[in-house]
N, C-alpha and C. Protein backbone atom coordinates (compact mmCIF):
# COMPACT_ATOMS: atom_id res chain seq x y z
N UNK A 1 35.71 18.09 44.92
CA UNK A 1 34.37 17.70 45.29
C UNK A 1 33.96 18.50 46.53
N UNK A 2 32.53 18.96 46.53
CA UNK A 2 32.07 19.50 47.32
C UNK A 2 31.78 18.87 48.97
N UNK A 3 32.30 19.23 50.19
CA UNK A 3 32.04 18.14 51.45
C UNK A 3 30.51 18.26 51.26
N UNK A 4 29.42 17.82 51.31
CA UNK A 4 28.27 17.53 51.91
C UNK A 4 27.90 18.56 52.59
N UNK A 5 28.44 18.83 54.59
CA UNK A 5 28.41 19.50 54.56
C UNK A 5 28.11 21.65 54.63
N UNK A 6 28.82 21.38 53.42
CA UNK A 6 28.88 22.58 52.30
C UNK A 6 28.29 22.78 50.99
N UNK A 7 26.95 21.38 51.03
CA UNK A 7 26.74 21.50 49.99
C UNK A 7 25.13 22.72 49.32
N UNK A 8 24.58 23.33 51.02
CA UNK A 8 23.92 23.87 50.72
C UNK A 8 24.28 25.31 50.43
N UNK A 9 25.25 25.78 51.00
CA UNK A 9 26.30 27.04 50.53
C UNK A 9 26.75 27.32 49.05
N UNK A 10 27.18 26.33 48.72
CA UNK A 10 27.65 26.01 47.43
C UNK A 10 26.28 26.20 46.57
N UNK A 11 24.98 25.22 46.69
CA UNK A 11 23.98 25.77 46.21
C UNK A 11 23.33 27.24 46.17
N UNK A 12 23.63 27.96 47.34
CA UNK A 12 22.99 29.72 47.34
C UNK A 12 24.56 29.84 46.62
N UNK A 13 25.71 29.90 46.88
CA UNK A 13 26.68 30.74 46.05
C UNK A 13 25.91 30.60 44.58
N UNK A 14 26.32 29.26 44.35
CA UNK A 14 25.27 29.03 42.75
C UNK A 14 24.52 29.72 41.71
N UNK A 15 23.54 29.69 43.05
CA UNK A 15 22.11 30.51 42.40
C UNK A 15 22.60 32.23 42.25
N UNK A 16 22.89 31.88 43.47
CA UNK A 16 23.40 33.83 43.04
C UNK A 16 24.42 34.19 42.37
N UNK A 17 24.87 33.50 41.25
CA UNK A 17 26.35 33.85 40.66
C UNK A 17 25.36 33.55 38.85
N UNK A 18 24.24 33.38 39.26
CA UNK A 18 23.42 33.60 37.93
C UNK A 18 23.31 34.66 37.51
N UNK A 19 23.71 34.80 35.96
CA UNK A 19 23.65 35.79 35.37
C UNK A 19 22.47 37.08 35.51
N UNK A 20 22.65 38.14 36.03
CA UNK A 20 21.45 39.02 36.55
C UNK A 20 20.61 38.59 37.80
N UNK A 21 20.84 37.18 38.46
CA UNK A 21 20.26 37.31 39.82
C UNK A 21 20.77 37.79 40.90
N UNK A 22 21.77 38.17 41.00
CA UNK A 22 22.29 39.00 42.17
C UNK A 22 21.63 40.59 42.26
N UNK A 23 21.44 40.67 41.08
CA UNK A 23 20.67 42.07 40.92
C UNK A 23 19.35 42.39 41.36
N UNK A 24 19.01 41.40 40.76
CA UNK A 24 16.84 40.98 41.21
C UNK A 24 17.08 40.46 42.29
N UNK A 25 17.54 39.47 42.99
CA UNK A 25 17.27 38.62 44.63
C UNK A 25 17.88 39.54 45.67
N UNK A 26 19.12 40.76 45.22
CA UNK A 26 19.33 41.61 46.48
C UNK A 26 19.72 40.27 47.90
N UNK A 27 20.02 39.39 47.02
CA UNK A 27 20.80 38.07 48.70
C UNK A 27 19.51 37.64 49.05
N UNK A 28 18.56 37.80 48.52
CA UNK A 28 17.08 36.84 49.03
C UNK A 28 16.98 35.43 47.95
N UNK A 29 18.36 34.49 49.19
CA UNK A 29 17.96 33.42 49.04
C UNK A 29 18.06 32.50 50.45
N UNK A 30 16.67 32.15 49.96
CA UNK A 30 16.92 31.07 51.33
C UNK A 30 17.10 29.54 51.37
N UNK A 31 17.57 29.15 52.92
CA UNK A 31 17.41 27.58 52.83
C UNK A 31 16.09 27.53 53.68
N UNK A 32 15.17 26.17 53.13
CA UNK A 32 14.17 25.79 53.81
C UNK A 32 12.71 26.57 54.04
N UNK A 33 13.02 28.12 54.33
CA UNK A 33 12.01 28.74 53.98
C UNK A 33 12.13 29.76 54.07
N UNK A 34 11.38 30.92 53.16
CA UNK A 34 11.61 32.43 53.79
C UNK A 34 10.59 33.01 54.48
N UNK A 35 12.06 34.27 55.28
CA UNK A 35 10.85 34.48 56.43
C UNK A 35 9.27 35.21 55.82
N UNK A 36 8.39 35.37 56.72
CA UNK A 36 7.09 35.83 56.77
C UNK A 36 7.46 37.34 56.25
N UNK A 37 6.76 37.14 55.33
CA UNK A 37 6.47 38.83 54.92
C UNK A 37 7.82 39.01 54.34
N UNK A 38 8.61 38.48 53.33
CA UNK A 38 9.92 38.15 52.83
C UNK A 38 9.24 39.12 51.44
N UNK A 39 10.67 40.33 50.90
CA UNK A 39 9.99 40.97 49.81
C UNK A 39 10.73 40.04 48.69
N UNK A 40 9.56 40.41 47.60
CA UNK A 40 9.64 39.39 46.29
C UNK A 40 10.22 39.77 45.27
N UNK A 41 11.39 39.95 44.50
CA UNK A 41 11.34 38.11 44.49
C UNK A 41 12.27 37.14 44.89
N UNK A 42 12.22 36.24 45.46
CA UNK A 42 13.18 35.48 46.17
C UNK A 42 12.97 33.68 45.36
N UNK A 43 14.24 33.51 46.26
CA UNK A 43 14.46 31.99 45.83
C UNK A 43 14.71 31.28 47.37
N UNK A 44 13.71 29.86 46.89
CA UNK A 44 13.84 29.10 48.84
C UNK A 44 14.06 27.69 48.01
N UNK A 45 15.40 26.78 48.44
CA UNK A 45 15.99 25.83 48.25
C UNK A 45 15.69 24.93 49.21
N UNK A 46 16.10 23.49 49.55
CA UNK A 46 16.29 22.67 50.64
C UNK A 46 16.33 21.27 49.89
N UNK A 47 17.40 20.63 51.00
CA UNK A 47 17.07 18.97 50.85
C UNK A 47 15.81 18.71 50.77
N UNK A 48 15.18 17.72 50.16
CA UNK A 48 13.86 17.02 50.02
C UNK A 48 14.15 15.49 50.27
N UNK A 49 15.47 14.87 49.63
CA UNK A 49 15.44 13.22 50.07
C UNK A 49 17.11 13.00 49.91
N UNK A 50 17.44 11.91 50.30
CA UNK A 50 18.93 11.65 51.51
C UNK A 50 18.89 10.13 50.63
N UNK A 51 19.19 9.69 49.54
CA UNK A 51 19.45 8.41 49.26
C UNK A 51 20.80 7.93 49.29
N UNK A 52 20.84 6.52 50.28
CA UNK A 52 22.43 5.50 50.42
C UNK A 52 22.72 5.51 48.84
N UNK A 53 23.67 5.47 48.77
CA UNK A 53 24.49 4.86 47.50
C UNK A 53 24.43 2.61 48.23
N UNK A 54 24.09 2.05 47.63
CA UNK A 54 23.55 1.01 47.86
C UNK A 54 23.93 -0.11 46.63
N UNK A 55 24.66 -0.97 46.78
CA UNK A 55 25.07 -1.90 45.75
C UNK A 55 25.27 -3.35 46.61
N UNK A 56 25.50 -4.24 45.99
CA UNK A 56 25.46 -5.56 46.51
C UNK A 56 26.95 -5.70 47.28
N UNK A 57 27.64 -5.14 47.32
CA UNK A 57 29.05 -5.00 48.05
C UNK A 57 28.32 -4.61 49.57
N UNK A 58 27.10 -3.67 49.90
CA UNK A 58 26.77 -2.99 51.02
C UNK A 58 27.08 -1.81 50.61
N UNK A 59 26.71 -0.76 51.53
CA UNK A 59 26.85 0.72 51.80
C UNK A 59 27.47 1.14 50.79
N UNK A 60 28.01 2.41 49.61
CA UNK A 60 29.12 2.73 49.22
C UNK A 60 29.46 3.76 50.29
N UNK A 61 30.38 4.53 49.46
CA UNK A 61 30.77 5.83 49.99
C UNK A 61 30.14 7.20 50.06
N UNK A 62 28.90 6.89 49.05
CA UNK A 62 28.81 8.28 49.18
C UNK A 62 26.95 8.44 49.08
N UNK A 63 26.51 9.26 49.30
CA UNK A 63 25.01 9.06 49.19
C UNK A 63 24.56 10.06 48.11
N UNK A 64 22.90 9.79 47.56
CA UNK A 64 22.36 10.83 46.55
C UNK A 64 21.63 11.91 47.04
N UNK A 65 22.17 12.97 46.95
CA UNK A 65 21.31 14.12 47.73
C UNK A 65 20.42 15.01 46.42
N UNK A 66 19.23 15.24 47.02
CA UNK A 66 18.45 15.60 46.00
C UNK A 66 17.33 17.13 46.42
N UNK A 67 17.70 18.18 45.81
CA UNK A 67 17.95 19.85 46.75
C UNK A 67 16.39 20.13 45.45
N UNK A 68 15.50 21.00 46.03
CA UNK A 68 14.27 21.86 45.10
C UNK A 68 14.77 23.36 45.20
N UNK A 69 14.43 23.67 44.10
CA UNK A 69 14.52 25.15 44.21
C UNK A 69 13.39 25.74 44.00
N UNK A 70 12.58 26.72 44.40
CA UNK A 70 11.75 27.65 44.40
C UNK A 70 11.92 28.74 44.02
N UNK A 71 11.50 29.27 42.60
CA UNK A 71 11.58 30.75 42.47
C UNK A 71 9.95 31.32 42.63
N UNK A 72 10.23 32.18 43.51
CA UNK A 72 8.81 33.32 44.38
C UNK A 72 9.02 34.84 43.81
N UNK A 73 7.87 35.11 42.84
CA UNK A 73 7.27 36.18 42.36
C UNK A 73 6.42 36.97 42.68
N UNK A 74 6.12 37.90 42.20
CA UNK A 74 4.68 38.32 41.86
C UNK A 74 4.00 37.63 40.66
N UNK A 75 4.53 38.03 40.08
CA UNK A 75 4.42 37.52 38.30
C UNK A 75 4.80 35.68 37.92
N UNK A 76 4.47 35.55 36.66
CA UNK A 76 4.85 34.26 36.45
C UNK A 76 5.81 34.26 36.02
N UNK A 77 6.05 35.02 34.98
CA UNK A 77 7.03 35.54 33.57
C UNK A 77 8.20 35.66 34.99
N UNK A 78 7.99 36.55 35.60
CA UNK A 78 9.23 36.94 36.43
C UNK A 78 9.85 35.97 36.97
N UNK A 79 9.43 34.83 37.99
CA UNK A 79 9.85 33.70 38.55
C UNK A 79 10.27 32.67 37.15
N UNK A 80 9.57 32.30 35.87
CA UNK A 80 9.87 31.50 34.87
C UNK A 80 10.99 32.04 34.45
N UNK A 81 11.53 33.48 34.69
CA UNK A 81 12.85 33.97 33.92
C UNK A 81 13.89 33.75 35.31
N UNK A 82 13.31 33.69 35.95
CA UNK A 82 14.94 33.50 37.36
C UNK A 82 14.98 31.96 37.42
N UNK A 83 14.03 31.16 37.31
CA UNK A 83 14.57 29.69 37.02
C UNK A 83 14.98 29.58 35.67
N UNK A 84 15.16 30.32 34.53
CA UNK A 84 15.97 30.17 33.37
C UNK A 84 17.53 30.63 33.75
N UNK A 85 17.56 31.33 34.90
CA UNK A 85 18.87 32.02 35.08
C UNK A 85 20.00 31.68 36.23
């Protein structure tokens, strides 16, 4: 299991171990946002919401983490084929 963390690392290893995106993103992936004037096409990830694992016992162990991905084009076709990949 992945520590937490490490779990946004694990997400860019991920993305970039997609078939033909290491080729097109050239390592343009980001967390949270890319910079200004960032060349295209890239991918921008991040936490969006942090949910307790929550049961009538109290607290569990572990919580629900819930990550967006963004694929950034020019094109549509282009970004619709790197979120297929």
């Amino acid at each position: 299991m992945t520590p937490v963390a490490d779990i946004p690392a694990a997400l860019r290893e991920a993305i970039l171990a997609g078939p033909g995106l290491p080729e097109l993103l050239a390592e343009r992936v980001y967390p949270g946002q890319a910079p200004q004037n960032a060349a295209r096409p890239y991918i921008v990830y991040g936490q969006i919401s942090k949910d307790p694992d929550l049961h009538h016992g109290g607290r569990g162990d572990c919580d629900r983490d819930l990550y967006d991905v963004h694929c950034v084009s020019d094109g549509y076709a282009e970004a619709k084929r790197m979120a297929r990949l």
